[in-house]
N, C-alpha and C. Protein backbone atom coordinates (compact mmCIF):
# COMPACT_ATOMS: atom_id res chain seq x y z
N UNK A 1 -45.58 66.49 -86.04
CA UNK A 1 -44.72 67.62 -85.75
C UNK A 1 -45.30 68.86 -86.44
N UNK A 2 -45.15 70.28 -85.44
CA UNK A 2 -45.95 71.17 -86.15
C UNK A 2 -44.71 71.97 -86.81
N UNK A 3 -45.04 72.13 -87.94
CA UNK A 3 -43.96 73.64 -88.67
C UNK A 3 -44.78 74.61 -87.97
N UNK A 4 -43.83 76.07 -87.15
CA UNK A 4 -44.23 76.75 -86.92
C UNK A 4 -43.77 77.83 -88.11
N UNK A 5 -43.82 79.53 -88.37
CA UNK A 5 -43.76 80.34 -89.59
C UNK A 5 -43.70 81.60 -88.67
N UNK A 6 -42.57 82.09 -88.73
CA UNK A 6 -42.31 83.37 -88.15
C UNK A 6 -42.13 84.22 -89.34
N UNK A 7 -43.03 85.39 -88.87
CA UNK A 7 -43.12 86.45 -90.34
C UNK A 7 -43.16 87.35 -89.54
N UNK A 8 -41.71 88.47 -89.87
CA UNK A 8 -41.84 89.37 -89.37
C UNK A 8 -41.61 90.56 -90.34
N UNK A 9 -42.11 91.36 -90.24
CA UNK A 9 -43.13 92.95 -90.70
C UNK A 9 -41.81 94.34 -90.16
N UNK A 10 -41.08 94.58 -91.54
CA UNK A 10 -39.73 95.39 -91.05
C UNK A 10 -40.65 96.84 -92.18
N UNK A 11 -40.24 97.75 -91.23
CA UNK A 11 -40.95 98.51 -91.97
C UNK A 11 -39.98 99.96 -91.61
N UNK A 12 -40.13 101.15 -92.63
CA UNK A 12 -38.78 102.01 -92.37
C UNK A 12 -39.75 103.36 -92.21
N UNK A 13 -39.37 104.34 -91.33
CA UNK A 13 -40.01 105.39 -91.15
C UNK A 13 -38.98 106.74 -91.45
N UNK A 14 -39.42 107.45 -91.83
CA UNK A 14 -38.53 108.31 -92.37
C UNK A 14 -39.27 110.10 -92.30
N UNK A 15 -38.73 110.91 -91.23
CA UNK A 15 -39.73 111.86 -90.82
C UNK A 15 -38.80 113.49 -91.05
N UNK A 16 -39.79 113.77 -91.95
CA UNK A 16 -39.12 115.72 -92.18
C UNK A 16 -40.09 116.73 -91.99
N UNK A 17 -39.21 117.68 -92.44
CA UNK A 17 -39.77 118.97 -91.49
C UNK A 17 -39.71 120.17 -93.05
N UNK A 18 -39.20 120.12 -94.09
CA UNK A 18 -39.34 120.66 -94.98
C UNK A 18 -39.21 119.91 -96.39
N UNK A 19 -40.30 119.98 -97.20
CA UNK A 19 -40.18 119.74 -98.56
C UNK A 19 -39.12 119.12 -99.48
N UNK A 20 -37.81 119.92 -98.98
CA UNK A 20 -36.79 119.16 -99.98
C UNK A 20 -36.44 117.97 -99.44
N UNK A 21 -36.59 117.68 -97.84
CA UNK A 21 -35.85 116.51 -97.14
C UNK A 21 -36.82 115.63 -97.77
N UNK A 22 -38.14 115.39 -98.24
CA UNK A 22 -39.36 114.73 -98.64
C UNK A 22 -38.95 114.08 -99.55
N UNK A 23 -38.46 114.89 -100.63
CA UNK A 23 -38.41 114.53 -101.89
C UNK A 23 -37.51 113.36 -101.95
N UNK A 24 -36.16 114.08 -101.40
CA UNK A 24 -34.80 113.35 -101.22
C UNK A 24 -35.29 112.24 -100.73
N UNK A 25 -36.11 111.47 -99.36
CA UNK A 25 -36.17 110.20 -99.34
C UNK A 25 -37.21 110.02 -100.06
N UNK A 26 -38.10 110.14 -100.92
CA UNK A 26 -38.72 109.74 -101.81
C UNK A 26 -38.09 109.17 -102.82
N UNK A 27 -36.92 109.70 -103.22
CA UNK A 27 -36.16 109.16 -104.34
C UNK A 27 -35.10 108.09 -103.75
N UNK A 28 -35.15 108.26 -102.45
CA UNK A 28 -33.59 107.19 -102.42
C UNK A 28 -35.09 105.65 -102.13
N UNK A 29 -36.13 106.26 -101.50
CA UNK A 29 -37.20 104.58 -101.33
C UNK A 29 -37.24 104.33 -102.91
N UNK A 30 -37.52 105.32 -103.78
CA UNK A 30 -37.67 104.25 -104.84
C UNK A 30 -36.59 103.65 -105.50
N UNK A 31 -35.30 104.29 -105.45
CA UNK A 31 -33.84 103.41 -105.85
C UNK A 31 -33.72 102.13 -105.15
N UNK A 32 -33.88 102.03 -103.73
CA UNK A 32 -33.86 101.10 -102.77
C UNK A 32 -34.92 100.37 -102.84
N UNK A 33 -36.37 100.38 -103.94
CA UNK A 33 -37.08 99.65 -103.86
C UNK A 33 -37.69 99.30 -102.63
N UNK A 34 -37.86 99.82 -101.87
CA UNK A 34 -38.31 100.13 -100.54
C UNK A 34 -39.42 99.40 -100.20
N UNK A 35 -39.77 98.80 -98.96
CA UNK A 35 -41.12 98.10 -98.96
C UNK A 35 -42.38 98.71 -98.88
N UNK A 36 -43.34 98.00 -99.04
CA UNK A 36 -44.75 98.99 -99.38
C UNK A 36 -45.13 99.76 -97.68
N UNK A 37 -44.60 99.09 -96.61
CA UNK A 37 -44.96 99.44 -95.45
C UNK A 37 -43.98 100.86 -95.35
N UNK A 38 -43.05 100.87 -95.76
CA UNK A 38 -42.30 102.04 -95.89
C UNK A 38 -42.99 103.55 -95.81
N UNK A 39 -42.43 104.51 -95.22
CA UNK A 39 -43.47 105.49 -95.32
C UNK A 39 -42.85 107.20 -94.36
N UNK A 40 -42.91 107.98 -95.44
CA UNK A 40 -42.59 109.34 -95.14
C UNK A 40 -43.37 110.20 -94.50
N UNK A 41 -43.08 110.84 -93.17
CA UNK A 41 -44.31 111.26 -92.19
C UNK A 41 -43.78 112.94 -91.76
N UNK A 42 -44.68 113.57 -92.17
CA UNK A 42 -44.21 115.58 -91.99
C UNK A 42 -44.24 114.98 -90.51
N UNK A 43 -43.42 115.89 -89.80
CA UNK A 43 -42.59 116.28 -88.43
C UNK A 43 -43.74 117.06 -87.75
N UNK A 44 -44.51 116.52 -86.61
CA UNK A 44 -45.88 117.71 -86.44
C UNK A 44 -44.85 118.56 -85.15
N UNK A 45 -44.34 118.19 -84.45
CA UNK A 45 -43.36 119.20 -83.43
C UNK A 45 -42.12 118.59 -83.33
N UNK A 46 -41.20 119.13 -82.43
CA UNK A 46 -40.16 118.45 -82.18
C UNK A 46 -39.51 118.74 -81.65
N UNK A 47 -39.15 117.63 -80.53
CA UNK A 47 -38.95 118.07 -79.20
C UNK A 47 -37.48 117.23 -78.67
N UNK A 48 -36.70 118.37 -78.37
CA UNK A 48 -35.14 117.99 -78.13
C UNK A 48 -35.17 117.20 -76.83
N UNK A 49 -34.07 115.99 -77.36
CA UNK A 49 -34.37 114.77 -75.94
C UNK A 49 -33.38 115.61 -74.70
N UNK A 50 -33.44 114.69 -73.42
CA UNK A 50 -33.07 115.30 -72.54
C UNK A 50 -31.68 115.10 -72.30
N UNK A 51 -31.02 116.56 -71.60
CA UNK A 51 -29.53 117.07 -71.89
C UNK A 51 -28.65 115.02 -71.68
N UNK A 52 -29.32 114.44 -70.55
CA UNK A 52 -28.18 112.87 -70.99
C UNK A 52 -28.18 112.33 -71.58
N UNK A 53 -29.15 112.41 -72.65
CA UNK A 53 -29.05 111.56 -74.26
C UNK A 53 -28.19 112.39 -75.53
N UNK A 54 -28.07 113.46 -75.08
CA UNK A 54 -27.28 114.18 -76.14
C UNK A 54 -25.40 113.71 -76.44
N UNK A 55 -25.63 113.45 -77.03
CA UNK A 55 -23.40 112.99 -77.31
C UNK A 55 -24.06 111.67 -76.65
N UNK A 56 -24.25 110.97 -76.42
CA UNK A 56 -24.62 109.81 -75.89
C UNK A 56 -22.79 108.53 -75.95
N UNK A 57 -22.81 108.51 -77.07
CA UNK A 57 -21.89 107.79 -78.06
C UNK A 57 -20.82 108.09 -77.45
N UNK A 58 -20.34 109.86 -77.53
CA UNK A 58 -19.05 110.38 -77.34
C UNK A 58 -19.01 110.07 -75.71
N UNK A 59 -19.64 110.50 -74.55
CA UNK A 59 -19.43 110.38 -73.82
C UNK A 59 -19.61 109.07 -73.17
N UNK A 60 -20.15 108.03 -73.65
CA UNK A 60 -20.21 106.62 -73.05
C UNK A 60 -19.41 105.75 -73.61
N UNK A 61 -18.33 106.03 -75.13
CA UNK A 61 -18.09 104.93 -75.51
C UNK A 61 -17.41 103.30 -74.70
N UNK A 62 -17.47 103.17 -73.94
CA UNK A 62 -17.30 101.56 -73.44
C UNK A 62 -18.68 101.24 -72.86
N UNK A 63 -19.62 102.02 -73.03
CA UNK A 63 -21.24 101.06 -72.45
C UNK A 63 -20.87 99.82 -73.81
N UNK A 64 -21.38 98.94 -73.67
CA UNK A 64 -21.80 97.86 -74.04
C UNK A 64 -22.68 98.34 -75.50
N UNK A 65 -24.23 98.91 -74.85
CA UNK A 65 -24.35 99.01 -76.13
C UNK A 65 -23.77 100.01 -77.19
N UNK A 66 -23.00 101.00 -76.93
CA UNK A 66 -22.10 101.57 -77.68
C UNK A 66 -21.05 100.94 -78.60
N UNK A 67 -20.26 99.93 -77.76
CA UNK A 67 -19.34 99.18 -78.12
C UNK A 67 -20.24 97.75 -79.15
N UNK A 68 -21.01 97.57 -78.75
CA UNK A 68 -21.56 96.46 -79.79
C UNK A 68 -22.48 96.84 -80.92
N UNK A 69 -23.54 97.78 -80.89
CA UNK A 69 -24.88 98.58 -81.60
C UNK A 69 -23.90 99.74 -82.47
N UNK A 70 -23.61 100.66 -81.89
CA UNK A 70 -22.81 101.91 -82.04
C UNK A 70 -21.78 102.22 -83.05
N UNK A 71 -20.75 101.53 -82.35
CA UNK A 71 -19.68 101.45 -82.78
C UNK A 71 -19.29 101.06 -84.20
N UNK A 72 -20.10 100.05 -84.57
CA UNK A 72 -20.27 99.26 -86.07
C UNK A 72 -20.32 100.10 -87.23
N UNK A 73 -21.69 100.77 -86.60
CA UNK A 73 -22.54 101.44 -87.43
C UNK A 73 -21.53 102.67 -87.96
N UNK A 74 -21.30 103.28 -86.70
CA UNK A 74 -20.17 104.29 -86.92
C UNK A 74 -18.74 104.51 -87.70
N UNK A 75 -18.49 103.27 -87.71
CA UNK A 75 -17.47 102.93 -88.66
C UNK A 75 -17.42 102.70 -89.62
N UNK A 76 -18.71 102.18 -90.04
CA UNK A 76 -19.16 101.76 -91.82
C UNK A 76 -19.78 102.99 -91.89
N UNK A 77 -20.13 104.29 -91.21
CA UNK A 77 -20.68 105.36 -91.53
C UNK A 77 -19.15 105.81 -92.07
N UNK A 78 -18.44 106.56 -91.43
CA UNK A 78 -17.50 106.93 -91.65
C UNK A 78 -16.47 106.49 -92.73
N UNK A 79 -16.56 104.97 -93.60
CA UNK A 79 -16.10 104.51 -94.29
C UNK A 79 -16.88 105.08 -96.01
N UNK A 80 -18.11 105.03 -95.20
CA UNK A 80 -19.16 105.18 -96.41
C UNK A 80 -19.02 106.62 -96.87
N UNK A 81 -19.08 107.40 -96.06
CA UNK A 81 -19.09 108.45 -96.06
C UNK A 81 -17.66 109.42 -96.25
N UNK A 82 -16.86 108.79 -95.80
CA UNK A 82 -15.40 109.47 -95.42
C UNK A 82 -15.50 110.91 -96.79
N UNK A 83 -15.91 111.36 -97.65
CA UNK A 83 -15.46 111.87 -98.43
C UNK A 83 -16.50 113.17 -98.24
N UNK A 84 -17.28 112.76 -97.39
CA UNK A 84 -18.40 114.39 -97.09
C UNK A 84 -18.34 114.68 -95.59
N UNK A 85 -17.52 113.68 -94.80
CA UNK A 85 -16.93 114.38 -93.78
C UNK A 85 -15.90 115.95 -93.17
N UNK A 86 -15.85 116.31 -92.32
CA UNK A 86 -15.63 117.32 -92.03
C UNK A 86 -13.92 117.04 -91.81
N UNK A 87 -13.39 117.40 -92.04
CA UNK A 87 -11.74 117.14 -91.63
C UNK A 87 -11.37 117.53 -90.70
């Protein structure tokens, strides 16, 4: 019988456009101990997606992946966060 070994390679990208945003995830990868593949990349342009991806969330909430991907995230955002939210 063969053991097979699935190794999979999670790696976090993290991309700005001015100096202070740099720093800031520089310091939260090294609190988070971050993996070595980890890696902060200057913004060379940037280019706004097209007008049906925008509000995506707000205007689709019952797609599927909204309701399963989305939705989660959004809620433990808002939990996490509740105190630098906008009222």
């Amino acid at each position: 019988m063969k053991k097979i070994l699935n190794i999979f390679l999670v790696s976090s990208l993290c991309f700005f456009m001015m100096m202070p945003e740099a720093n800031g995830a520089q310091k939260d990868m090294k609190t988070k101990k971050a993996a070595a593949s980890d890696q902060i990349i200057t913004i060379q342009a940037f280019y706004k997606a097209e007008d049906y991806h925008q509000n995506y969330f707000q205007r689709n909430p019952t797609q599927s992946y909204c309701r399963i991907v989305i939705a989660p995230k959004m809620e433990k955002f808002r939990k996490v966060f509740r105190d630098n939210l906008k009222k």
